[in-house]
C-alpha atoms as a PDB file:
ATOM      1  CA  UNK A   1     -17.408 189.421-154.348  1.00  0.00           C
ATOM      2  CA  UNK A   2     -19.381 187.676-151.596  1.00  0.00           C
ATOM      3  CA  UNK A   3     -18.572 188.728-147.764  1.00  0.00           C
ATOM      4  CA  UNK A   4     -16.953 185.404-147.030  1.00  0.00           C
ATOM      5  CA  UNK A   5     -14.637 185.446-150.429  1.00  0.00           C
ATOM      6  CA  UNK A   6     -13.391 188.840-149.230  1.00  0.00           C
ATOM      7  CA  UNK A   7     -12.834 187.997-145.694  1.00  0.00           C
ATOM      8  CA  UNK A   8     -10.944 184.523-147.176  1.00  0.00           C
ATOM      9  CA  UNK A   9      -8.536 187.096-149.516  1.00  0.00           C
ATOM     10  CA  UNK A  10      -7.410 189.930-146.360  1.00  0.00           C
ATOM     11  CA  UNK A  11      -6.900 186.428-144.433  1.00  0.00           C
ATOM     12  CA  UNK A  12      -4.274 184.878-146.852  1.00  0.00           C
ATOM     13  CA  UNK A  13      -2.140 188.351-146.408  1.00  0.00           C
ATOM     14  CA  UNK A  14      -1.904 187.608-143.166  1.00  0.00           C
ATOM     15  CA  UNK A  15       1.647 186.583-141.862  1.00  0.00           C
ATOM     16  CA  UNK A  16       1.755 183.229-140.256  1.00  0.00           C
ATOM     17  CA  UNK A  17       2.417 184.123-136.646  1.00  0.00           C
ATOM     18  CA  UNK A  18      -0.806 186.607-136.681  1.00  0.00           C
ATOM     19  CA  UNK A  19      -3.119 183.561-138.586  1.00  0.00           C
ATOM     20  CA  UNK A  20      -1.998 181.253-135.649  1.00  0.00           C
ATOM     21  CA  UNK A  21      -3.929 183.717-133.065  1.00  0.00           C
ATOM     22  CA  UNK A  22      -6.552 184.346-135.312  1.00  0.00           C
ATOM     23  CA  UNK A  23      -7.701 180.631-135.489  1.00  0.00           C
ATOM     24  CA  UNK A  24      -7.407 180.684-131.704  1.00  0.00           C
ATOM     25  CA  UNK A  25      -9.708 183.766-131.873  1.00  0.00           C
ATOM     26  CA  UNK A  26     -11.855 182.089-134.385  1.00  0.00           C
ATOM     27  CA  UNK A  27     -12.048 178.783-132.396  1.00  0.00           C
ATOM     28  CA  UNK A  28     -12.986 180.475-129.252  1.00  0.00           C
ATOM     29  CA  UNK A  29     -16.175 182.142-131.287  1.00  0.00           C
ATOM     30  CA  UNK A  30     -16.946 179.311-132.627  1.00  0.00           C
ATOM     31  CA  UNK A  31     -17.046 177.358-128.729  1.00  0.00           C
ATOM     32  CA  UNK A  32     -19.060 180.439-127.607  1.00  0.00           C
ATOM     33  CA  UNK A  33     -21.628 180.773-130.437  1.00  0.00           C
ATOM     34  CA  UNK A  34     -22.597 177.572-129.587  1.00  0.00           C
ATOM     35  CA  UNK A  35     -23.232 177.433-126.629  1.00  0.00           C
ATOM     36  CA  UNK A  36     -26.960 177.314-125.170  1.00  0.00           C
ATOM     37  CA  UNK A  37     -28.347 179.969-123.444  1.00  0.00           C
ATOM     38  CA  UNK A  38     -29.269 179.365-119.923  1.00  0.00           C
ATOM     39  CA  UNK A  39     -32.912 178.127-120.026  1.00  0.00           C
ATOM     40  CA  UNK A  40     -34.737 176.573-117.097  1.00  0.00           C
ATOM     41  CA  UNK A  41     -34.349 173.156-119.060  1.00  0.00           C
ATOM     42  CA  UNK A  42     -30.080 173.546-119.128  1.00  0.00           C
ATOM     43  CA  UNK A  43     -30.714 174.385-115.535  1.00  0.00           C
ATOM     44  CA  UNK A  44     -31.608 171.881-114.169  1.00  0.00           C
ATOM     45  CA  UNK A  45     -35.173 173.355-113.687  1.00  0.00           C
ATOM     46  CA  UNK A  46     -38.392 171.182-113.325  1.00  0.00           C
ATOM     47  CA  UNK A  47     -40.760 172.368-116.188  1.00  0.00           C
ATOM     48  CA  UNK A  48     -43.570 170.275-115.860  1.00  0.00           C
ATOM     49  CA  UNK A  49     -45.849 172.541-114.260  1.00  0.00           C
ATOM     50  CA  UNK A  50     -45.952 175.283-116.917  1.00  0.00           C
ATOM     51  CA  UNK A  51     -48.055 173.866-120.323  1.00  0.00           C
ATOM     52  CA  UNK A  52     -46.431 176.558-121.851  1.00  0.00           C
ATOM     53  CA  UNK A  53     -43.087 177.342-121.007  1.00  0.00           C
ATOM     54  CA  UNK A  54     -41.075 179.738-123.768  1.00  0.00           C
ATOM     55  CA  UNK A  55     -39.686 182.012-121.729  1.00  0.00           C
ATOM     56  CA  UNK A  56     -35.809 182.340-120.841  1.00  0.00           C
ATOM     57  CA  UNK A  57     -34.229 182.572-117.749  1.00  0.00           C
ATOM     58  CA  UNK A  58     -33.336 186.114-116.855  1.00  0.00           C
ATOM     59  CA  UNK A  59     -29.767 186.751-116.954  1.00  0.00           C
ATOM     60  CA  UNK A  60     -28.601 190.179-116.972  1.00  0.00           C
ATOM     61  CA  UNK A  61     -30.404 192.527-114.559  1.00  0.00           C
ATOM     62  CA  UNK A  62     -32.338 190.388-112.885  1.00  0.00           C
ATOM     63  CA  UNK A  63     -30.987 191.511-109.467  1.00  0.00           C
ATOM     64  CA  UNK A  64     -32.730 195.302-109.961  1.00  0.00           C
ATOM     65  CA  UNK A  65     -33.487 196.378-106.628  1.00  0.00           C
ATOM     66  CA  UNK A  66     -32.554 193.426-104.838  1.00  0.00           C
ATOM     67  CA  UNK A  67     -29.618 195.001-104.027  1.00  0.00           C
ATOM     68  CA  UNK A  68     -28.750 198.300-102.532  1.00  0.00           C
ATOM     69  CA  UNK A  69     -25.727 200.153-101.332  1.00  0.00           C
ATOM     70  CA  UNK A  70     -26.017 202.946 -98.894  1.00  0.00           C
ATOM     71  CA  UNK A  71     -25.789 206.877 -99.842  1.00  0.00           C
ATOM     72  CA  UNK A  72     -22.682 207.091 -97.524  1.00  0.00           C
ATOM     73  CA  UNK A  73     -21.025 204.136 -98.699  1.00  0.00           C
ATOM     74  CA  UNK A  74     -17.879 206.254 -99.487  1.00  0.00           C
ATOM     75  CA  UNK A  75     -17.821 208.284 -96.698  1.00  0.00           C
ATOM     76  CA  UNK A  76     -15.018 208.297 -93.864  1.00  0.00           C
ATOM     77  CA  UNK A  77     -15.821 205.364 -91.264  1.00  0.00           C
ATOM     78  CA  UNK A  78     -16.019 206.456 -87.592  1.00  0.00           C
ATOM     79  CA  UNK A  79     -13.364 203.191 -86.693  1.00  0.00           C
ATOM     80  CA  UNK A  80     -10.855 204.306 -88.836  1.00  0.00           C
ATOM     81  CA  UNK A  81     -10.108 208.171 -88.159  1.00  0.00           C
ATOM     82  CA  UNK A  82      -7.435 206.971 -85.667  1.00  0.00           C
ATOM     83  CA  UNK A  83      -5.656 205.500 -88.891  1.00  0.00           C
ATOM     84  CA  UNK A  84      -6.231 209.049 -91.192  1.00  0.00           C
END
């Protein structure tokens, strides 16, 4: 029994009210699995100077050390001991 033909069978024993939220959940996967990663291009970016362009756009972590937050950051402020 293939993957699919097994994942078809557990989905029939599902009761109606739980298959209605699973083909939202399946719907919404299916919207975000096709959506393009962010590339220059999707951007709005103007490519024509690179004769090789391949690489992506960087997403996640791309703000590493760009931004900082001070070592007292937590600490009591001076303005506000009247308030504690």
């Amino acid at each position: 029994m293939t993957l699919q033909e097994q994942i078809i069978n557990d989905i029939r024993q599902l009761p109606e009210n739980v298959l209605q939220d699973l083909n939202g959940v399946v719907k919404r996967f299916l919207v975000l699995s096709s959506k393009e990663i962010s590339t220059p291009k999707t951007l709005g970016v103007d490519t024509s100077d690179y004769s090789d362009f391949t690489q992506r756009f960087p997403l996640y972590g791309c703000a590493i050390d760009k931004i900082w937050m001070a070592d007292d950051f937590d600490a009591p402020m001076e303005e506000m001991e009247e308030y504690m």
